[in-house]
N, C-alpha and C. Protein backbone atom coordinates (compact mmCIF):
# COMPACT_ATOMS: atom_id res chain seq x y z
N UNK A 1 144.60 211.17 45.37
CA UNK A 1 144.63 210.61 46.70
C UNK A 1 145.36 209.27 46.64
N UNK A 2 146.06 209.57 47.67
CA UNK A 2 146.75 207.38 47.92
C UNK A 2 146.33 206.73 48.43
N UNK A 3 146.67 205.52 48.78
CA UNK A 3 145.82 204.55 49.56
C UNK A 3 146.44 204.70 50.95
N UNK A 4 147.39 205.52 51.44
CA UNK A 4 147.94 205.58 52.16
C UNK A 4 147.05 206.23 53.30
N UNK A 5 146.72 207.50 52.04
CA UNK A 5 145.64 208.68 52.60
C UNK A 5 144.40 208.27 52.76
N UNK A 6 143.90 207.35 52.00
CA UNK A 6 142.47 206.74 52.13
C UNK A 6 142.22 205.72 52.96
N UNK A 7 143.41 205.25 53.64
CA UNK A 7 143.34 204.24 54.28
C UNK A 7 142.65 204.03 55.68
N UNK A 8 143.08 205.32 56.45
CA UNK A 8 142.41 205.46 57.55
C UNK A 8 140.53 205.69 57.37
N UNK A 9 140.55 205.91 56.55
CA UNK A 9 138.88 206.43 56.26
C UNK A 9 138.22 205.04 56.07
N UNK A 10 139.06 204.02 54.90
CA UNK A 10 138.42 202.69 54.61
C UNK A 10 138.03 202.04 55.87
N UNK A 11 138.98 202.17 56.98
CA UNK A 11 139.24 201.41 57.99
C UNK A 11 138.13 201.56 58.88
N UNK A 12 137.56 203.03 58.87
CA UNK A 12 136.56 203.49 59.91
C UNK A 12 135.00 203.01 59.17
N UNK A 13 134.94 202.91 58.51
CA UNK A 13 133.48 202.46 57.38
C UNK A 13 132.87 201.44 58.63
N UNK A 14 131.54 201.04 58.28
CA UNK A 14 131.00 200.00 58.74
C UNK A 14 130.87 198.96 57.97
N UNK A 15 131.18 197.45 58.55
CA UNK A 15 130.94 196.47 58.16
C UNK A 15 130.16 196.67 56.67
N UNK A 16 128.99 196.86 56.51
CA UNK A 16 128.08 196.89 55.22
C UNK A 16 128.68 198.03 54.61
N UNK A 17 129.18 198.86 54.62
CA UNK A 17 129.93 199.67 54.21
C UNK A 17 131.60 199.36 53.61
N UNK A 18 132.10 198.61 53.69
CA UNK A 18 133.09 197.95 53.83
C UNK A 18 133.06 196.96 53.07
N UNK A 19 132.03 196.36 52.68
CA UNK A 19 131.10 195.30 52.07
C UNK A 19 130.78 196.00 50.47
N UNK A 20 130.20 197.19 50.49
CA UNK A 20 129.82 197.91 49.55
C UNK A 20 131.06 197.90 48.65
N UNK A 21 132.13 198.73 49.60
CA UNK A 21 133.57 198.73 48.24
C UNK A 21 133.91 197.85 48.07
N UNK A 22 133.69 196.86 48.86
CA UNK A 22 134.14 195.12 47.85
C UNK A 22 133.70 194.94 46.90
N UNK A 23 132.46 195.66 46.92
CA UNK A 23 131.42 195.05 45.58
C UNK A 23 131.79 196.08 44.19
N UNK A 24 131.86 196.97 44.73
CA UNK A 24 132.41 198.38 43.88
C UNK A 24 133.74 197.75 42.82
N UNK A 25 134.52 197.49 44.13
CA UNK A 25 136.27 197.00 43.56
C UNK A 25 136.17 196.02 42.48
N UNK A 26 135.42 194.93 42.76
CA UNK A 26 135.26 193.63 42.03
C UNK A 26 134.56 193.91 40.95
N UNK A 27 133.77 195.30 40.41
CA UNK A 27 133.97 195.60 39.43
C UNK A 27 135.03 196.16 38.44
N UNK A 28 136.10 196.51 39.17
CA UNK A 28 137.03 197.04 38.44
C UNK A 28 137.84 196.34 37.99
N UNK A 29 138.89 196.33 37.31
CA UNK A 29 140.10 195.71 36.46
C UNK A 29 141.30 195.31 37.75
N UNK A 30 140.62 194.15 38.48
CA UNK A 30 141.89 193.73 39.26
C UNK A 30 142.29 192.45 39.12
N UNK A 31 143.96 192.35 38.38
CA UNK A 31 144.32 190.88 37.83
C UNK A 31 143.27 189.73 38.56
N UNK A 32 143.05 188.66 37.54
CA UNK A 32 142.10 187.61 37.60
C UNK A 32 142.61 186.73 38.82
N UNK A 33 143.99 186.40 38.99
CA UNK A 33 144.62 185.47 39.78
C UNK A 33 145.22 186.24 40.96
N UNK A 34 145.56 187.70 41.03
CA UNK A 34 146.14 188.05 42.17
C UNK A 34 145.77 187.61 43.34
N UNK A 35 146.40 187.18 44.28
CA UNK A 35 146.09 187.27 45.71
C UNK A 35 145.33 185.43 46.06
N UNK A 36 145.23 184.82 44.57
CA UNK A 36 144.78 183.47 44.42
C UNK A 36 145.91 183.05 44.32
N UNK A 37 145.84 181.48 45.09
CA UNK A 37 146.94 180.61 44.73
C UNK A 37 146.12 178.65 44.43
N UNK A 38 147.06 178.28 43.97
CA UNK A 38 146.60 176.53 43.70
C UNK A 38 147.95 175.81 44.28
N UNK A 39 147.79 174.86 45.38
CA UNK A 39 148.54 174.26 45.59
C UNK A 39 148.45 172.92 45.63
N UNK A 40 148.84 171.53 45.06
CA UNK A 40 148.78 170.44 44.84
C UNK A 40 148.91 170.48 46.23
N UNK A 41 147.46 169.22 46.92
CA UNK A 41 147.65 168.69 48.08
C UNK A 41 146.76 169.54 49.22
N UNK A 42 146.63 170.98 48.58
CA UNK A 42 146.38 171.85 49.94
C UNK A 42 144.35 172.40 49.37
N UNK A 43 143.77 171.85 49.56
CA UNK A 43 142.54 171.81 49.49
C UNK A 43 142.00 171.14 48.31
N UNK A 44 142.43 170.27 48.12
CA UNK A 44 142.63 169.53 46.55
C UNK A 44 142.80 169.79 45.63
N UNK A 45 144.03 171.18 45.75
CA UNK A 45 144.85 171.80 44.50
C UNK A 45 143.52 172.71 44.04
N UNK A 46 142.32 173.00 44.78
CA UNK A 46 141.43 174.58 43.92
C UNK A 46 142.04 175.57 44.78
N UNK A 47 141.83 176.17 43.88
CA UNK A 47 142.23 178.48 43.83
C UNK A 47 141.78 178.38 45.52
N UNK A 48 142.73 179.04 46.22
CA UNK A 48 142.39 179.38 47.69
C UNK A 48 142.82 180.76 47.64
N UNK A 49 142.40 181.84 48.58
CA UNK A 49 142.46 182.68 48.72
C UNK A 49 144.48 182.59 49.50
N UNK A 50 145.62 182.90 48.85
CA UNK A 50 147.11 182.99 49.42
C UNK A 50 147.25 182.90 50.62
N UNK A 51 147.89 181.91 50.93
CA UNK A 51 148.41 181.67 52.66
C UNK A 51 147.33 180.79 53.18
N UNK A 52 146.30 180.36 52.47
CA UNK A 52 145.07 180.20 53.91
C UNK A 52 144.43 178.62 53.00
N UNK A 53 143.38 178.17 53.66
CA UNK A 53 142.46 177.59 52.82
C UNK A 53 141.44 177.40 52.57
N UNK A 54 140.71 178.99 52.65
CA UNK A 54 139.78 179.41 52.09
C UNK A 54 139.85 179.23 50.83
N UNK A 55 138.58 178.27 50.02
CA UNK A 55 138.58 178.25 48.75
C UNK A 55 137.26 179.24 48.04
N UNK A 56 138.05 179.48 47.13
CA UNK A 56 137.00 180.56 46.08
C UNK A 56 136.07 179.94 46.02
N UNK A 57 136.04 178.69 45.76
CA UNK A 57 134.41 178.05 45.51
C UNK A 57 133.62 178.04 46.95
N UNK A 58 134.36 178.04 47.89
CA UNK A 58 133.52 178.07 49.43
C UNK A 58 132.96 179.46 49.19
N UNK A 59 133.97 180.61 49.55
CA UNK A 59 133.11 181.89 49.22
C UNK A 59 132.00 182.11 48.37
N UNK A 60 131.96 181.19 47.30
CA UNK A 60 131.04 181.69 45.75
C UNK A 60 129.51 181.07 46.77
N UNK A 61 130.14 179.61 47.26
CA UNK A 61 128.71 178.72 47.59
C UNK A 61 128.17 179.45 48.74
N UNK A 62 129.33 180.64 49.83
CA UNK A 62 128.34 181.21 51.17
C UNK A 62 127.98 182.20 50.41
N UNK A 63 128.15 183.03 49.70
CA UNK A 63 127.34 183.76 49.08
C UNK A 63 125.81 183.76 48.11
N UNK A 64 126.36 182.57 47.82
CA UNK A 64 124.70 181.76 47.21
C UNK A 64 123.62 181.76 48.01
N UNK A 65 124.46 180.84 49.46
CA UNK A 65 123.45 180.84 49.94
C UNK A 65 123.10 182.18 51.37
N UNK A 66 123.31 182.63 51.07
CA UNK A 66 122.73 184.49 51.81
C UNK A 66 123.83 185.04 52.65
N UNK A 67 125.33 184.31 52.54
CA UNK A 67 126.64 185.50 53.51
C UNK A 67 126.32 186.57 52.57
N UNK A 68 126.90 187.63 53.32
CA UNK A 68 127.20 189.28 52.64
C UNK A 68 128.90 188.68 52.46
N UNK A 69 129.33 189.98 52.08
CA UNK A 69 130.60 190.38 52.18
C UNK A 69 130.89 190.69 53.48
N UNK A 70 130.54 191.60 54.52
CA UNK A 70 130.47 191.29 55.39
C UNK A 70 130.56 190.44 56.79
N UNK A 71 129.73 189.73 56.44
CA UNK A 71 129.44 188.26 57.16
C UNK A 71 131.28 187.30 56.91
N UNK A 72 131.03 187.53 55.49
CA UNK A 72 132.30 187.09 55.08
C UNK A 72 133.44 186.99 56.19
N UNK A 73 133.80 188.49 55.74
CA UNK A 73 134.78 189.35 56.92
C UNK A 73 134.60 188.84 58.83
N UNK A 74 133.83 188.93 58.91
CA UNK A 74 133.51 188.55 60.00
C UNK A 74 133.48 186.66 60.32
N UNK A 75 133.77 186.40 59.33
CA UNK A 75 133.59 184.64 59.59
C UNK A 75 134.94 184.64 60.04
N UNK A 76 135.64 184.87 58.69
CA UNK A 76 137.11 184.51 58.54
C UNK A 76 137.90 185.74 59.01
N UNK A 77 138.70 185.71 60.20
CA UNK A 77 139.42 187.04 60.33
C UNK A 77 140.59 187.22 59.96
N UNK A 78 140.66 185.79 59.17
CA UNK A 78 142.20 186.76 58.04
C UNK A 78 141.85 186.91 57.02
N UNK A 79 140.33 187.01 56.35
CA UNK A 79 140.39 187.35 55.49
C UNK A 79 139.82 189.07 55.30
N UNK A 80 140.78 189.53 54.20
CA UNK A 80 140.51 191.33 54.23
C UNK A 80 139.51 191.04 52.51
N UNK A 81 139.13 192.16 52.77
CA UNK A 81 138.06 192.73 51.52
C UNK A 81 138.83 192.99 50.30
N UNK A 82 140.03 192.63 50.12
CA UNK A 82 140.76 192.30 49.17
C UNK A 82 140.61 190.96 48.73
N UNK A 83 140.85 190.13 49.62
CA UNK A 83 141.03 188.96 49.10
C UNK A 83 139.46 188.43 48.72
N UNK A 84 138.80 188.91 49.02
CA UNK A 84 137.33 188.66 48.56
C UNK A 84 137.26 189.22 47.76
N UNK A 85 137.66 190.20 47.32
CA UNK A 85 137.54 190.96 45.46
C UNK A 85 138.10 190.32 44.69
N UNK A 86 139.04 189.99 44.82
CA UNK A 86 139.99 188.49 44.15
C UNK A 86 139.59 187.95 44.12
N UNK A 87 138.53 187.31 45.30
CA UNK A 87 138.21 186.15 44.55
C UNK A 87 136.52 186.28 44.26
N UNK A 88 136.14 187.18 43.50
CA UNK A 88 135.03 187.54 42.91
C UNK A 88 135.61 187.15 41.19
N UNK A 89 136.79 188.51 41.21
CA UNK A 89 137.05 188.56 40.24
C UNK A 89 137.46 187.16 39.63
N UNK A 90 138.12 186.09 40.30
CA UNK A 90 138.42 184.85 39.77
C UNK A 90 137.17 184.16 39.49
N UNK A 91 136.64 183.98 40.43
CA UNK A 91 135.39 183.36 40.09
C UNK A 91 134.57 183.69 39.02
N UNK A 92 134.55 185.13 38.51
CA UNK A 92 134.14 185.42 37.45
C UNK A 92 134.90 184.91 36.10
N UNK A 93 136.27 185.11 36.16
CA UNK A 93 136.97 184.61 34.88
C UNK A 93 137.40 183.34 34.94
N UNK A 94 136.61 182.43 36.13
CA UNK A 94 136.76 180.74 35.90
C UNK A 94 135.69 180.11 36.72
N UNK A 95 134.94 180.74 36.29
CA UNK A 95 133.53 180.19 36.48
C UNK A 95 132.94 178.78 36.27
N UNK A 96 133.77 178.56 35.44
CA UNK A 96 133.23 176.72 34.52
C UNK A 96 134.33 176.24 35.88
N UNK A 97 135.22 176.48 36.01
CA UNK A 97 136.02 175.65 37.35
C UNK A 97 135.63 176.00 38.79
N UNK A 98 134.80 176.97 39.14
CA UNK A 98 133.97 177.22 40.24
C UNK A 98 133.31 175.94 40.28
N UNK A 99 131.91 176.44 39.12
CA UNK A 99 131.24 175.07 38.95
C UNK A 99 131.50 173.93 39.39
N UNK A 100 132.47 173.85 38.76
CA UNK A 100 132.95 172.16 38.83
C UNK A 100 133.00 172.09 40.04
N UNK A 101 133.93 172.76 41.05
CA UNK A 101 134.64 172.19 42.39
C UNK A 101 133.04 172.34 42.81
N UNK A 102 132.43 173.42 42.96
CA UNK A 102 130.89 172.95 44.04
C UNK A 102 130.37 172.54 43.56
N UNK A 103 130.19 171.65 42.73
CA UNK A 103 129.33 170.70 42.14
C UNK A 103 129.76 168.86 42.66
N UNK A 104 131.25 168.87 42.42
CA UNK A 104 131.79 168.01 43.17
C UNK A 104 131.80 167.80 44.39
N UNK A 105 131.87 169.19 45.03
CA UNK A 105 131.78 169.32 46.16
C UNK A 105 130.12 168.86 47.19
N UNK A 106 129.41 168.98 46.19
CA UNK A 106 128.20 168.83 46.86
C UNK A 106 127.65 166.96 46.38
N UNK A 107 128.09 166.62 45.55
CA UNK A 107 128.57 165.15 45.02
C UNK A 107 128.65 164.62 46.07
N UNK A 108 129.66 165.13 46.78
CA UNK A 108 130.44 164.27 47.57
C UNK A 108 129.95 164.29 49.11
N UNK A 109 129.23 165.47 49.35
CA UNK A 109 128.73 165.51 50.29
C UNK A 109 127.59 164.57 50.49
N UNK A 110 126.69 164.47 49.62
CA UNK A 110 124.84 163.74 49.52
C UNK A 110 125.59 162.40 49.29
N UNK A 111 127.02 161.89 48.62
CA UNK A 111 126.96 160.59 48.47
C UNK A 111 126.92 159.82 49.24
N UNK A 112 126.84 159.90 50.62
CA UNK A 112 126.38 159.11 51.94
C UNK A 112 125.27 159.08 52.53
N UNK A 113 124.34 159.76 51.86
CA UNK A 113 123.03 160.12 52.17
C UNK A 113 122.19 158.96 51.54
């Protein structure tokens, strides 16, 4: 089957359904960086999901705290269930630099508190 052929079927799924093969995919072998980019200047140079500035570490921290995949999808409407497998998969193979940025990130938030 192609994705050509499977495509219409992915499309009809429900939300949590839709959600499910994200979770499925992001187990599989999909390059660590695809579909990630770093740009000096453009969210303080961390991994954003290409074109946008959604950062991987934002996704990692709404998922911590109780988004689905789903929810995800539905926050951001350019983002597709691709680019959230990407950035699973990144987050998994740079995890110590996840860390860091929401850790900083939350630094920086309480330091006015």
């Amino acid at each position: 089957m192609t994705l050509k052929e499977l495509e219409p079927q992915l499309l009809a799924l429900s939300d949590d359904e839709k959600a499910q093969v994200v979770q499925l995919l992001s187990q599989g072998k999909i390059t660590a960086w695809r579909g990630i980019e770093k740009t000096p200047g453009v969210c303080g140079g961390s991994a954003c999901i290409a074109g946008t500035r959604i950062t991987v570490w934002g996704l990692v921290e709404a998922r911590r705290i109780g988004y689905s995949e789903a929810d995800l999808l539905t926050s951001y409407l350019s983002l597709s269930a691709t680019d959230i497998a990407n950035a699973w998969v990144y987050a998994e193979a740079f995890s110590d630099e996840i860390e860091t940025e929401i850790r900083e990130n939350d630094e920086v938030m309480y330091e006015d508190l």
